[in-house]
N, C-alpha and C. Protein backbone atom coordinates (compact mmCIF):
# COMPACT_ATOMS: atom_id res chain seq x y z
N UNK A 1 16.95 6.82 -17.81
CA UNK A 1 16.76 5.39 -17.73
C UNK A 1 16.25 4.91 -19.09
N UNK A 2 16.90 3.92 -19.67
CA UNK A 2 16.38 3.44 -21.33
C UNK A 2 15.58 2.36 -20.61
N UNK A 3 14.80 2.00 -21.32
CA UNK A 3 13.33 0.34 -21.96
C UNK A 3 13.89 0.01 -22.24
N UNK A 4 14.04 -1.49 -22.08
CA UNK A 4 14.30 -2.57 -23.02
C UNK A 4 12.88 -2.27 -24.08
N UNK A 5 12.72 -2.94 -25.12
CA UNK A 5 11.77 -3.51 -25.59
C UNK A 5 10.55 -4.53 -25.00
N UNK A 6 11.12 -4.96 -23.91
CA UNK A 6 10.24 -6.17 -23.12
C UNK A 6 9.15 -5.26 -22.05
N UNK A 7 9.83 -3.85 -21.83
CA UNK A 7 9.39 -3.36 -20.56
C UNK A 7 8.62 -2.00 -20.72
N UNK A 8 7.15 -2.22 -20.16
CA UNK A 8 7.14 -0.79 -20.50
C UNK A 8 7.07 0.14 -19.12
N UNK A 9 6.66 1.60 -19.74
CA UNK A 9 7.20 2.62 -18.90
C UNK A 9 6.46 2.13 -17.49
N UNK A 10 4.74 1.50 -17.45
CA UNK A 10 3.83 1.64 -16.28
C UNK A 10 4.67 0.39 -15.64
N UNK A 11 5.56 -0.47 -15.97
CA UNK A 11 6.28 -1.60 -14.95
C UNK A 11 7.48 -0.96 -14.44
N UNK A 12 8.55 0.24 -15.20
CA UNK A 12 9.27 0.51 -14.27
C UNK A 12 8.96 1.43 -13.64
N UNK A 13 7.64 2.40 -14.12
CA UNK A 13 7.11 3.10 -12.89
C UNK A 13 6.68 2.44 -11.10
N UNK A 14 6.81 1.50 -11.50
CA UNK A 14 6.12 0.72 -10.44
C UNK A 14 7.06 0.18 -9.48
N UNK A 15 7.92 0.05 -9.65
CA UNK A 15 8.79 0.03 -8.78
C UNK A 15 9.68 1.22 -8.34
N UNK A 16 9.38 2.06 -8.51
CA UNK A 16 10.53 3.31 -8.31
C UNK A 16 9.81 4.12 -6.89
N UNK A 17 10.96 4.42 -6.03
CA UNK A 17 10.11 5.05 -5.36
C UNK A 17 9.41 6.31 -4.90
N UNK A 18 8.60 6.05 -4.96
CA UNK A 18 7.41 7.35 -4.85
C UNK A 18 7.99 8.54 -3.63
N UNK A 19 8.71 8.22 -2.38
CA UNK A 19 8.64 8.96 -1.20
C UNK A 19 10.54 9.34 -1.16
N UNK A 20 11.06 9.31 -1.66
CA UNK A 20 12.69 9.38 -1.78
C UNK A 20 12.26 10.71 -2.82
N UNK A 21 13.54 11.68 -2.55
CA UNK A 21 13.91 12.98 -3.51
C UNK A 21 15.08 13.09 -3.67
N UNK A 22 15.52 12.49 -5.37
CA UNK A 22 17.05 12.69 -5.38
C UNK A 22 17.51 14.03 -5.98
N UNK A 23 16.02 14.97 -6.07
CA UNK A 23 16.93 16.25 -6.62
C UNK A 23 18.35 17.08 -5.64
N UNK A 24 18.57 17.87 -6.62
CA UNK A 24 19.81 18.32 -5.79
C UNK A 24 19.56 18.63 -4.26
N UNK A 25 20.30 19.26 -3.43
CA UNK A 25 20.13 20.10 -2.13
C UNK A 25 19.01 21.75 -2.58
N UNK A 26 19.93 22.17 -4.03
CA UNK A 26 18.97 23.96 -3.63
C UNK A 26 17.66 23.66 -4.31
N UNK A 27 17.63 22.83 -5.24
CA UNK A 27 15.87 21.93 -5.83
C UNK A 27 15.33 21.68 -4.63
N UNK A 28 15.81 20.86 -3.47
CA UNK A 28 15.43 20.24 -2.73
C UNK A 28 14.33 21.29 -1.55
N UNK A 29 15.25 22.06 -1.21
CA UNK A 29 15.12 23.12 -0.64
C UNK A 29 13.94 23.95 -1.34
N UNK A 30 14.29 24.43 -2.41
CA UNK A 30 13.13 25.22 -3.34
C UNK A 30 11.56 24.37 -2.90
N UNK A 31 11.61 22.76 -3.04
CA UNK A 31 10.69 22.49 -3.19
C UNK A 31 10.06 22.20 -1.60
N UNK A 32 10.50 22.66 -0.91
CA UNK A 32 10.20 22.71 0.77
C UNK A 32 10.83 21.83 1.53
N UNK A 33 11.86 21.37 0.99
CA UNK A 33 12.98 20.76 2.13
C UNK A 33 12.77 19.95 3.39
N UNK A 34 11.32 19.00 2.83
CA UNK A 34 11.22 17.73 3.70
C UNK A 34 11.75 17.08 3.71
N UNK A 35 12.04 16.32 5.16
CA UNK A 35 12.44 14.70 4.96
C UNK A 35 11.72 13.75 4.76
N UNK A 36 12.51 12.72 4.57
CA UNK A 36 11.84 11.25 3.91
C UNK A 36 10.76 11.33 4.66
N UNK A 37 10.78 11.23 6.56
CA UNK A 37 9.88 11.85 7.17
C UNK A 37 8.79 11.99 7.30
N UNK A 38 9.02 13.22 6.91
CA UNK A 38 7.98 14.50 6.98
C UNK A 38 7.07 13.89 5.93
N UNK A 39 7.74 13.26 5.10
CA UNK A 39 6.31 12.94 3.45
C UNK A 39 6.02 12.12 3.38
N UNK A 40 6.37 10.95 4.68
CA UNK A 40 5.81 9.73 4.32
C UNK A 40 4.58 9.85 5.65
N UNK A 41 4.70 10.25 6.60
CA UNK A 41 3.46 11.13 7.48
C UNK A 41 3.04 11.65 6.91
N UNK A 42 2.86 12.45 6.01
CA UNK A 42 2.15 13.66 5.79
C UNK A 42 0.88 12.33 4.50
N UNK A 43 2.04 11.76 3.47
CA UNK A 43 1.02 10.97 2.81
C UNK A 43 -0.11 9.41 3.99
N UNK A 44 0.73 9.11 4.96
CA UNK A 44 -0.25 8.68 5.73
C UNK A 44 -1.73 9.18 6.21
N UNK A 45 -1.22 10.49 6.44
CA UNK A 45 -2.65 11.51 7.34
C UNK A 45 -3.23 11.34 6.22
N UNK A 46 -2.85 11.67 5.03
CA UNK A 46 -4.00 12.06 3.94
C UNK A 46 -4.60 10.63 3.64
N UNK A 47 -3.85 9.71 3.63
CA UNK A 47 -4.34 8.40 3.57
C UNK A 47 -5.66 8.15 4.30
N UNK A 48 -5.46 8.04 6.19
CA UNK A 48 -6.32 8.17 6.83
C UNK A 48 -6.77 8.95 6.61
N UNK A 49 -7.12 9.94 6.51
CA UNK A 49 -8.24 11.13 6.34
C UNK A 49 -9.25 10.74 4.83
N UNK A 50 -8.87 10.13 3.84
CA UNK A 50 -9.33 10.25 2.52
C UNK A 50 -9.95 8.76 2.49
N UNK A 51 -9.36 7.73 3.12
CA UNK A 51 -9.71 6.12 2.59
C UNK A 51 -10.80 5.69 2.89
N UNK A 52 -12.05 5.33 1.90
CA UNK A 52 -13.15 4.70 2.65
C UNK A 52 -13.17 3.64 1.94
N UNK A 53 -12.30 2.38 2.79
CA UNK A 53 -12.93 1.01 2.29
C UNK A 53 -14.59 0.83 2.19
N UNK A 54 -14.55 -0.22 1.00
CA UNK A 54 -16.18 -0.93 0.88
C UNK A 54 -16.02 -1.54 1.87
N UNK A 55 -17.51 -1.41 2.32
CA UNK A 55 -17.76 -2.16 3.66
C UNK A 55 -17.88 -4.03 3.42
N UNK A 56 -17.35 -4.72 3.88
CA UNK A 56 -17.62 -6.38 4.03
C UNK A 56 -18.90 -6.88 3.45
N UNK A 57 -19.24 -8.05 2.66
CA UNK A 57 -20.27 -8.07 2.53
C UNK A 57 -20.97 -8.92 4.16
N UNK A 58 -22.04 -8.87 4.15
CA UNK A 58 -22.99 -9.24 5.21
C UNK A 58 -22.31 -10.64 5.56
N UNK A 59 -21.99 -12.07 4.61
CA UNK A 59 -22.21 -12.97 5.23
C UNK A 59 -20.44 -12.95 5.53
N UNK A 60 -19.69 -12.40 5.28
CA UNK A 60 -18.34 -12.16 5.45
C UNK A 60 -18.27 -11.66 6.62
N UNK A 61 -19.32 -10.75 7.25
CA UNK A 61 -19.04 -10.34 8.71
C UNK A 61 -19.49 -11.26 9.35
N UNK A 62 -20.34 -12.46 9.19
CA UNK A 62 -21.11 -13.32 10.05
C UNK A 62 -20.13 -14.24 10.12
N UNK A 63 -19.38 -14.59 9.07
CA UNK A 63 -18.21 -15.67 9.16
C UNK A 63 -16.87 -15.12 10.38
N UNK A 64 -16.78 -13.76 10.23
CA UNK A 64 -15.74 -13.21 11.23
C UNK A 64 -16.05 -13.16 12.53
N UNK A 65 -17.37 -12.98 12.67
CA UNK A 65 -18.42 -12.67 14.04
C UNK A 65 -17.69 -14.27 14.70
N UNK A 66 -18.08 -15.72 13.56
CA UNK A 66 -18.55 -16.42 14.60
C UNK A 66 -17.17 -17.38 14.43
N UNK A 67 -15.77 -17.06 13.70
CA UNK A 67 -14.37 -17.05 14.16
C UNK A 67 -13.95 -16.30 15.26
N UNK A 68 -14.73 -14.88 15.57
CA UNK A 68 -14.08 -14.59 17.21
C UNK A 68 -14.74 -15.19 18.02
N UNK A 69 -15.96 -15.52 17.61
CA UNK A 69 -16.64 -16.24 18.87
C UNK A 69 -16.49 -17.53 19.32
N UNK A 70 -15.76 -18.32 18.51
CA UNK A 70 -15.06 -19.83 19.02
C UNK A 70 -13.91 -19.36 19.39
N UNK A 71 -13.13 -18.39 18.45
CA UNK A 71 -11.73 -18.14 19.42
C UNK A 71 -11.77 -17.76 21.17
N UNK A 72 -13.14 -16.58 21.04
CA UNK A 72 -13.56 -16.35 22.50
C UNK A 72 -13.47 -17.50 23.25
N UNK A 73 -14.64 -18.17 23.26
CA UNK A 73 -14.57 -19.33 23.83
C UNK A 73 -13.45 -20.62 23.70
N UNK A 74 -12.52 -20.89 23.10
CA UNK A 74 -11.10 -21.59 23.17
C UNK A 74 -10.36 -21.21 23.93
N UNK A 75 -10.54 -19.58 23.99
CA UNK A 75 -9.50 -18.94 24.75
C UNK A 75 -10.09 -18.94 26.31
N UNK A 76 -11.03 -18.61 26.81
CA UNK A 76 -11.73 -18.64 27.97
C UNK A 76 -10.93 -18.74 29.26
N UNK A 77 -10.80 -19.91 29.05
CA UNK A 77 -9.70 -20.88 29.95
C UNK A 77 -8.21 -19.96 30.31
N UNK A 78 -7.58 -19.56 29.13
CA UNK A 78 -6.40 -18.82 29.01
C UNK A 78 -5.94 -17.70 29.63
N UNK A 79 -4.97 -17.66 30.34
CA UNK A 79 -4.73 -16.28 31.26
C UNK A 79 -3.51 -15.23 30.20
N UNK A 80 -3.47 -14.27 29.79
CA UNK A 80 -2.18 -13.95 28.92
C UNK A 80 -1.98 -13.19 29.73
N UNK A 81 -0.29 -12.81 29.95
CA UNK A 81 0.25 -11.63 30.40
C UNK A 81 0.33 -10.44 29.81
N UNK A 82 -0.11 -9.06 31.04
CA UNK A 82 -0.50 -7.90 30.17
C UNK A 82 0.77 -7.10 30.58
């Protein structure tokens, strides 16, 4: 793949995709012969297993607290089908 001059390498890295393997079939194989699959689960688990969002700050949870708590009560009235 050539650069323009306008582009550098970290912008067309960025779009390319990470979870696709266009090596051959016996590369493919050599390198353990997952599917698309198999590696886009496998990078999920590690996802979940590894991610610790920063926690909310304090008045950001008080603002969410007291948006469910009028939604609670708006909704009250409301029957939804389960």
């Amino acid at each position: 793949m050539t650069v323009s001059p306008t582009q550098s390498e970290s912008e067309i890295m960025s779009w390319l995709p990470k979870f696709f393997n266009r090596n051959n079939p016996d590369t493919w194989i050599q390198d353990g012969g997952k599917t698309y699959g198999e590696v886009v689960a496998e990078k999920t688990t590690e996802i979940l297993a590894t991610h610790r969002p920063e926690p909310l700050p304090e008045e950001i949870g008080r603002q969410i607290d007291e948006i469910s708590r009028r939604a609670e009560e708006a909704l009250s009235d409301k029957h939804f089908a389960t």
